[in-house]
Each structure stands twice: as structure tokens, then as C-alpha cells.
Protein backbone atom coordinates (compact mmCIF):
# COMPACT_ATOMS: atom_id res chain seq x y z
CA UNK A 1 24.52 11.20 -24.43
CA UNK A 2 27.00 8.64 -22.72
CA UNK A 3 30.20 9.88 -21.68
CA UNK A 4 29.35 13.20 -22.52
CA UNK A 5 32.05 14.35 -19.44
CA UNK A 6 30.35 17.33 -18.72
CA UNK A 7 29.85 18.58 -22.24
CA UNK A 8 26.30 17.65 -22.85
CA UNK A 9 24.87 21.24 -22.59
CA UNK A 10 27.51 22.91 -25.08
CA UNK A 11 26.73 19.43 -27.53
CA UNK A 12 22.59 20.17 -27.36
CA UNK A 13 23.12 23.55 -28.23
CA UNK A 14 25.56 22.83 -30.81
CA UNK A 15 23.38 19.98 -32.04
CA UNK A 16 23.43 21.30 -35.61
CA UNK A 17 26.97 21.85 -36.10
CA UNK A 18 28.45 18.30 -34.90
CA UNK A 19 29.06 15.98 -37.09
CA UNK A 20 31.01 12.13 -36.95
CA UNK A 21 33.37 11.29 -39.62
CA UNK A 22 34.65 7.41 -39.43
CA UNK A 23 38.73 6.35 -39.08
CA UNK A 24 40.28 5.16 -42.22
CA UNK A 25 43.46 2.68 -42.33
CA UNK A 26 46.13 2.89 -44.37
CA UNK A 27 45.27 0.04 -47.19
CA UNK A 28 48.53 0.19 -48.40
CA UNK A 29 49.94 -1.14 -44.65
CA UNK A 30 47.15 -3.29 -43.89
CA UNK A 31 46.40 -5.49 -47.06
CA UNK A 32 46.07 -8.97 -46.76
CA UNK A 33 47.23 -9.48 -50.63
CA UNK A 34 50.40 -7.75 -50.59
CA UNK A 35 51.80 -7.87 -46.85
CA UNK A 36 55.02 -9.03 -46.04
CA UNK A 37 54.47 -9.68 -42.50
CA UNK A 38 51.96 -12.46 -43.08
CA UNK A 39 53.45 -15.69 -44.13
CA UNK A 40 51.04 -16.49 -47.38
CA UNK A 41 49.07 -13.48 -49.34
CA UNK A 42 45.16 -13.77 -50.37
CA UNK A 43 42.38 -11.94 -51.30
CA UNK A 44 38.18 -11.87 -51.49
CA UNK A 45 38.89 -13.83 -54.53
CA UNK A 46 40.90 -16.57 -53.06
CA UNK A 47 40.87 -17.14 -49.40
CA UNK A 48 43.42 -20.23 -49.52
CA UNK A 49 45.90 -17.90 -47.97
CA UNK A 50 43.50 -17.24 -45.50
CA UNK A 51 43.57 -20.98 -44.39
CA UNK A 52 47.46 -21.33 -44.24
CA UNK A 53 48.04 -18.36 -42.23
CA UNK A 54 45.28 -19.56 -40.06
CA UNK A 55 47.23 -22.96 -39.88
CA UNK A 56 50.16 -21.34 -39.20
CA UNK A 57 49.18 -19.21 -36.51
CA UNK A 58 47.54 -22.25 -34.47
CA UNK A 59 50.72 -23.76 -34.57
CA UNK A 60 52.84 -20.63 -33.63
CA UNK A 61 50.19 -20.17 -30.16
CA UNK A 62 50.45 -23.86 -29.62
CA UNK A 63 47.01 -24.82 -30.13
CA UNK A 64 46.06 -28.65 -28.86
CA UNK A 65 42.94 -28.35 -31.56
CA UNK A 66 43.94 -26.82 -34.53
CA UNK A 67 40.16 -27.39 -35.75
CA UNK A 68 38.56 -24.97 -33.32
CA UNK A 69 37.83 -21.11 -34.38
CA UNK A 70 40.34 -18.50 -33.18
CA UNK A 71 39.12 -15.56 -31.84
CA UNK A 72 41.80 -12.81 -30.95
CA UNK A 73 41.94 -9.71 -29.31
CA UNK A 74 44.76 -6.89 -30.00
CA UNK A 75 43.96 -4.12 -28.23
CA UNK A 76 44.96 -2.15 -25.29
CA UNK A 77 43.95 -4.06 -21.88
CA UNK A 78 41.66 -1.30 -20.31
CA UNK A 79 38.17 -1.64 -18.75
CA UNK A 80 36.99 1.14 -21.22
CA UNK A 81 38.09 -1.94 -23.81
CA UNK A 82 36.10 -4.26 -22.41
CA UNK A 83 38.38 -6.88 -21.60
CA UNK A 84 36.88 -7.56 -17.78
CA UNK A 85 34.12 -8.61 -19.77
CA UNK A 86 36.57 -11.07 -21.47
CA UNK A 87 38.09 -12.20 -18.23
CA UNK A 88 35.31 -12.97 -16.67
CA UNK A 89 34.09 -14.85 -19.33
CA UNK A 90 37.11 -16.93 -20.64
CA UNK A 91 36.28 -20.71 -18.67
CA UNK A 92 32.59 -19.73 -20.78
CA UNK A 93 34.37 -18.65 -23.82
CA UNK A 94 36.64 -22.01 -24.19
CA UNK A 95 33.55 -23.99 -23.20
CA UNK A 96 32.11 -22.85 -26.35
CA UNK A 97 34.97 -24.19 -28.37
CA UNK A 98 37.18 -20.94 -28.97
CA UNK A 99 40.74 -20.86 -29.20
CA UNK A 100 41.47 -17.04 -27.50
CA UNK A 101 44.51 -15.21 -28.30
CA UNK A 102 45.21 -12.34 -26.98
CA UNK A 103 48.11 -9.11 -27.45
CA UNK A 104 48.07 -5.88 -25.60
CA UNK A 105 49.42 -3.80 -22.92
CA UNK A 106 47.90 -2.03 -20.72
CA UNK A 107 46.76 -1.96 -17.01
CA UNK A 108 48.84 -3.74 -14.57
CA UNK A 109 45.43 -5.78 -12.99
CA UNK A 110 45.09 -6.82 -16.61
CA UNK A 111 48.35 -7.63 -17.38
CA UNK A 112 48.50 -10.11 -14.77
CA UNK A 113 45.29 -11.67 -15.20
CA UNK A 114 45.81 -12.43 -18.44
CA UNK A 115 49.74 -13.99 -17.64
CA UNK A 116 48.03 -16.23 -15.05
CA UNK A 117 45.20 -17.35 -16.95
CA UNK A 118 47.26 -18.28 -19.71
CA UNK A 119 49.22 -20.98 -17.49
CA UNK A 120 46.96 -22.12 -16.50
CA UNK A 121 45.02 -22.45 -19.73
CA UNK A 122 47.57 -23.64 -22.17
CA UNK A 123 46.81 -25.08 -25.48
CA UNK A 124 43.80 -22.66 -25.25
CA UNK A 125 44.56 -19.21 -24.91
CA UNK A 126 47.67 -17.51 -26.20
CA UNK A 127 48.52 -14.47 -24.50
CA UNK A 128 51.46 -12.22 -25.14
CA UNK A 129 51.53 -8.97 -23.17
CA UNK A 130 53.25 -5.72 -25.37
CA UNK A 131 52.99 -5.38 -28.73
CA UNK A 132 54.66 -6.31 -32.08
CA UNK A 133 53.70 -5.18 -35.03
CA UNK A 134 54.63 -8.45 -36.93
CA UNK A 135 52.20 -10.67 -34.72
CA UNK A 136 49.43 -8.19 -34.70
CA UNK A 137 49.60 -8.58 -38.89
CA UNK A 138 49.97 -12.42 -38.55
CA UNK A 139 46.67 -12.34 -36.30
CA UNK A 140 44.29 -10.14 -37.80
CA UNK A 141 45.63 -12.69 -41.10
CA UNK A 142 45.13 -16.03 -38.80
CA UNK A 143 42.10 -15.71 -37.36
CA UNK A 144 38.43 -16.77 -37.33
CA UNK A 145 36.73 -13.93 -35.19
CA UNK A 146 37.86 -10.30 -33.98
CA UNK A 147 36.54 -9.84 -30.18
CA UNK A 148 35.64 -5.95 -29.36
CA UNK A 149 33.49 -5.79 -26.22
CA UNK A 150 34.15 -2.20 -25.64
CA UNK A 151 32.30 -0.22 -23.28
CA UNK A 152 32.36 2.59 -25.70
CA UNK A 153 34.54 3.15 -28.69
CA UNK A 154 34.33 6.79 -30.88
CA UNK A 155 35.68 4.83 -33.77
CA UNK A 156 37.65 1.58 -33.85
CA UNK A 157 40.58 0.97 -36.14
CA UNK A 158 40.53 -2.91 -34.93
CA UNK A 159 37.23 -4.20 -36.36
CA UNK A 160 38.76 -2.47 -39.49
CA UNK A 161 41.85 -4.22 -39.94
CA UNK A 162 40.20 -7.43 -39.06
CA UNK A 163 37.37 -7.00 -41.86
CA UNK A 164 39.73 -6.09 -44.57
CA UNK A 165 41.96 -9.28 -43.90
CA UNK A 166 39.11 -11.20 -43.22
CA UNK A 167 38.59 -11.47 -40.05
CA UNK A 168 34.35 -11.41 -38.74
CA UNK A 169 34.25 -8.88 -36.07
CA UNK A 170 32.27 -10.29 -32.89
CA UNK A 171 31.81 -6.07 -31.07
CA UNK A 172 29.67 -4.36 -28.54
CA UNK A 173 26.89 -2.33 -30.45
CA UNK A 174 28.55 1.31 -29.53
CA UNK A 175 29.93 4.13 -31.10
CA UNK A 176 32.16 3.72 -34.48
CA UNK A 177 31.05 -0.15 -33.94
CA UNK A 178 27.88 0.20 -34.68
CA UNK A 179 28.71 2.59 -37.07
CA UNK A 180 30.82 -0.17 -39.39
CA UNK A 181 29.13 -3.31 -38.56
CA UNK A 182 26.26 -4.59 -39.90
CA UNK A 183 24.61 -7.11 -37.60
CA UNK A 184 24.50 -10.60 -38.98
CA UNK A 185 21.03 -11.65 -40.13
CA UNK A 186 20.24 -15.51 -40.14
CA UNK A 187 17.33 -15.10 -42.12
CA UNK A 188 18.82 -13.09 -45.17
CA UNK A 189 22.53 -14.73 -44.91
CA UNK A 190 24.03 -10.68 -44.48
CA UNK A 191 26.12 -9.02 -42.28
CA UNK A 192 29.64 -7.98 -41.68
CA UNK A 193 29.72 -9.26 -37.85
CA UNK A 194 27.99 -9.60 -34.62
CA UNK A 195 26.71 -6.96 -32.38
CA UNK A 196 25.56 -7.35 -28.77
CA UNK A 197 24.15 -4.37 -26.96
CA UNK A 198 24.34 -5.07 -23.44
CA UNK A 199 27.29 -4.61 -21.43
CA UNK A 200 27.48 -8.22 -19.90
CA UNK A 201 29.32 -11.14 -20.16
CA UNK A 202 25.99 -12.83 -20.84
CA UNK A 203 25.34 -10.84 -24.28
CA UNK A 204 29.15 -11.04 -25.20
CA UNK A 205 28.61 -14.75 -25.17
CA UNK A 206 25.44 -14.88 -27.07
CA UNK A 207 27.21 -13.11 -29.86
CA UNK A 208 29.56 -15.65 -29.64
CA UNK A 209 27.26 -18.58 -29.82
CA UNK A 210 25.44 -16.73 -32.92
CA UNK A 211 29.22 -16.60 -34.48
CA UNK A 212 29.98 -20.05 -33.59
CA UNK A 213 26.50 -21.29 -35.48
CA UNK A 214 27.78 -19.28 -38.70
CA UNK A 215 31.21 -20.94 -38.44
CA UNK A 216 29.90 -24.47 -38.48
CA UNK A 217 28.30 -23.64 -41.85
CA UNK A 218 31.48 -23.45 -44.40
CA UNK A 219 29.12 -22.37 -47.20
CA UNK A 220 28.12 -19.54 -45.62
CA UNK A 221 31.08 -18.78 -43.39
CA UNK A 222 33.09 -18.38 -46.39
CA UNK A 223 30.75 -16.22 -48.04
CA UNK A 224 30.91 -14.04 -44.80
CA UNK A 225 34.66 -13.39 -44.89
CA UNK A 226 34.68 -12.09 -48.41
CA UNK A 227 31.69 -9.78 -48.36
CA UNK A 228 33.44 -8.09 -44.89
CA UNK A 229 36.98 -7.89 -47.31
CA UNK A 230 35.26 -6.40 -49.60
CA UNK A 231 34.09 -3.04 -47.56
CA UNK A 232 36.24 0.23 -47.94
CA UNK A 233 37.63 1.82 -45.04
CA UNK A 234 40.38 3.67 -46.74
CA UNK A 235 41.44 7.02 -45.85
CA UNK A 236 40.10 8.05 -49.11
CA UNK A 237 36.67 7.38 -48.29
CA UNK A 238 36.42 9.70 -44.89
CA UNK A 239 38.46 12.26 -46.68
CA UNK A 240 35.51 12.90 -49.06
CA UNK A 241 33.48 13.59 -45.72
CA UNK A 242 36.05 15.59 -44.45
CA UNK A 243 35.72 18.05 -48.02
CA UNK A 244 32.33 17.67 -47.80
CA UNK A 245 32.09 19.17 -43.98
CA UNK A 246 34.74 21.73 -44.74
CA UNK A 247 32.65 23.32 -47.77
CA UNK A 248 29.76 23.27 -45.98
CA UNK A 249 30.95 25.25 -43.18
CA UNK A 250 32.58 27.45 -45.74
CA UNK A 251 29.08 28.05 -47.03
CA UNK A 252 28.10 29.29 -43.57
CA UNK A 253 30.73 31.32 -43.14
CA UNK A 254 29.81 33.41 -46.18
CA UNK A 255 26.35 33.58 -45.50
């Protein structure tokens, strides 16, 4: 029990009565076919959309090599996110052959790092410290890979977004990650992203490298991004749980 925070003893005894019921997102908001924040629409069916938005956004961070995969990170710019991990790894992660972009807010040590490594690695890494909504929409639409190293993570609503608009989720194995990715299997051709367990810069980049060696196969590549659009993580779906919980303790109740 990580991060239990002094609550492990009431959790054991109350073993039997907890139970984990996954985020949803609003499909209506985040849907890669009919959003208007996105500069071309697509779909599972026909990913050309996919392509132009992922043109456009290279072009809109200023990328020298439009050709490389684009990884991006939206989140807030905490340790409990990971993102040290990310720092400390970027020189690694551009070695590779990643374009990184990156939006957020968050600590100021962060903030900062991220500001001065993007200077100095222009044409690389876009970084734009804050949020707006518009660019987080044209991102999760634009890119290649979603990068989630998170030290721990109850749910997620990234790696969500970024498999319904297409985008393979690269995430530490933890919490509501684990939970909603399926680790990538190079013998069967399945998955819905890559897990690392480890919390090291050394295991974030060998899920990269594993992602990088799907990406240079189109065929399957391809294949990848519409079996993760296909998954549903609508409200509708964890509301069923919720019922289901809530007549189940109702049962008890009566008993």
C-alpha cells in the first residue's frame, strides 16, 4: 500500500468494502471527429486527419524535422507527475529522435527548467508554460506519443484523452495507468501503450525505445492508433460501476 498517508490500518480492515471505479471524459468535448479546436477532424476509420493536424502542429512548435515522432506532455509540472524524470532525461530523450512538447504549470523549479531548456533546445522541444485549452486539443490531435511518468496516479484523465484522439500513451505502470493500458506485446502485435515499472529515467527511456521500434513500422503503428481510439472511457461506462456499487451496498444495508 503506497501512499497510503497513514490510512493503511483503517484500508486493511476495510479491505472488503473498497472498491476503484475509473475517470470517464466527456466524449462529447474530447472527440477527435467532431472538435472544433483541432484544425482537420478524423476518426478510427480514417486517420488522414490525424496526419494533417500532426503536420500542422510541427509547424506551429517550430520543428527543424518534421519527420521525427512527437511526444507531448500536458500535465501539471509536479514531481508527483513525474516530470524530473523527464528533465533529467531530455538530452537522452532527443537523442532517441523525439520531438518533446511540453504545456503545464506548476512548480516554480519546474517552470524554469523547462523555459531554459527550451532555449536552449530549439527546434526540439516546444515548451509553453500555463495552459490553453485550444493547444492542449491541438496536441493530444498532433501527436505521436503521450508521456506519463508519474510517480503515482489514482486515475489519469491524460492517457484518456490521448487514446481516444489517437495518441499511444508511453506511462509509468501505477495506479489508474495500469489500470487503462494494456502493455504493448511485440510478439502478438496488441496493446494500447507502453508501461515501464520502475521509477527511473533508465525504464522511462526503454519504454521509449520500445515505442520508437513500433513507430518505425507504419503497418503496425497505424494499426496501434486505431485499436487505442477505439476503447470507451465515457462517463457512461464508470457510471454503470457506480449503480452497480450503490445497489450492492444497498443490499447490505438491508441485510
Amino acid at each position: 500500500m503506497r501512499y497510503r498517508f497513514g490510512l493503511e490500518g483503517v484500508m486493511r480492515k476495510r479491505a472488503r468494502d473498497l472498491y476503484g471505479v475509473l475517470n470517464g471524459i466527456d466524449c462529447e468535448e474530447w472527440d477527435p471527429a467532431r472538435d472544433t479546436f483541432i484544425p482537420f477532424q478524423y476518426g478510427y476509420g480514417d486517420l488522414k486527419g490525424k496526419v494533417r493536424c500532426r503536420k500542422r502542429l510541427c509547424q506551429e512548435a517550430a520543428f527543424e524535422r518534421e519527420t521525427l515522432p512527437v511526444a507531448a506532455i500536458i500535465s501539471r509540472l509536479s514531481s508527483q507527475k513525474g516530470v524530473n524524470l523527464v528533465l533529467s532525461s531530455l538530452e537522452a530523450l532527443l537523442a532517441l529522435g523525439l520531438n518533446l512538447i511540453v504545456l503545464g504549470k506548476g512548480e516554480d523549479v519546474y517552470e524554469r527548467l523547462f523555459k531554459k531548456t527550451a532555449e536552449s533546445l530549439k527546434g526540439r522541444l516546444f515548451t509553453r508554460i500555463g495552459f490553453e485549452e485550444s493547444l492542449a486539443h491541438r496536441i493530444y490531435a498532433g501527436s505521436d506519443f503521450f508521456l506519463m511518468p508519474s510517480q503515482y496516479e489514482p486515475c489519469g484523465l491524460g492517457q484518456l484523452i490521448a487514446m481516444k484522439y489517437g495518441t499511444v500513451p508511453i506511462a509509468r505502470k501505477t495506479g489508474g495507468l495500469a489500470d487503462t493500458i494494456q502493455d504493448y506485446d511485440h510478439m502478438t502485435y496488441t496493446g494500447t501503450g507502453f508501461l515501464f515499472s520502475d521509477y527511473s529515467p533508465y525504464a522511462m527511456q526503454d519504454a521509449v525505445k520500445r515505442a520508437l521500434c513500433v513507430y518505425t513500422d507504419k503497418a503496425h503503428m497505424k494499426k496501434m492508433v486505431s485499436d487505442v481510439m477505439k476503447n470507451d472511457f465515457s462517463w457512461s461506462r464508470s457510471t454503470e460501476r457506480y449503480l452497480e456499487l450503490y445497489r450492492r451496498a444497498g443490499k447490505r444495508v438491508g441485510q
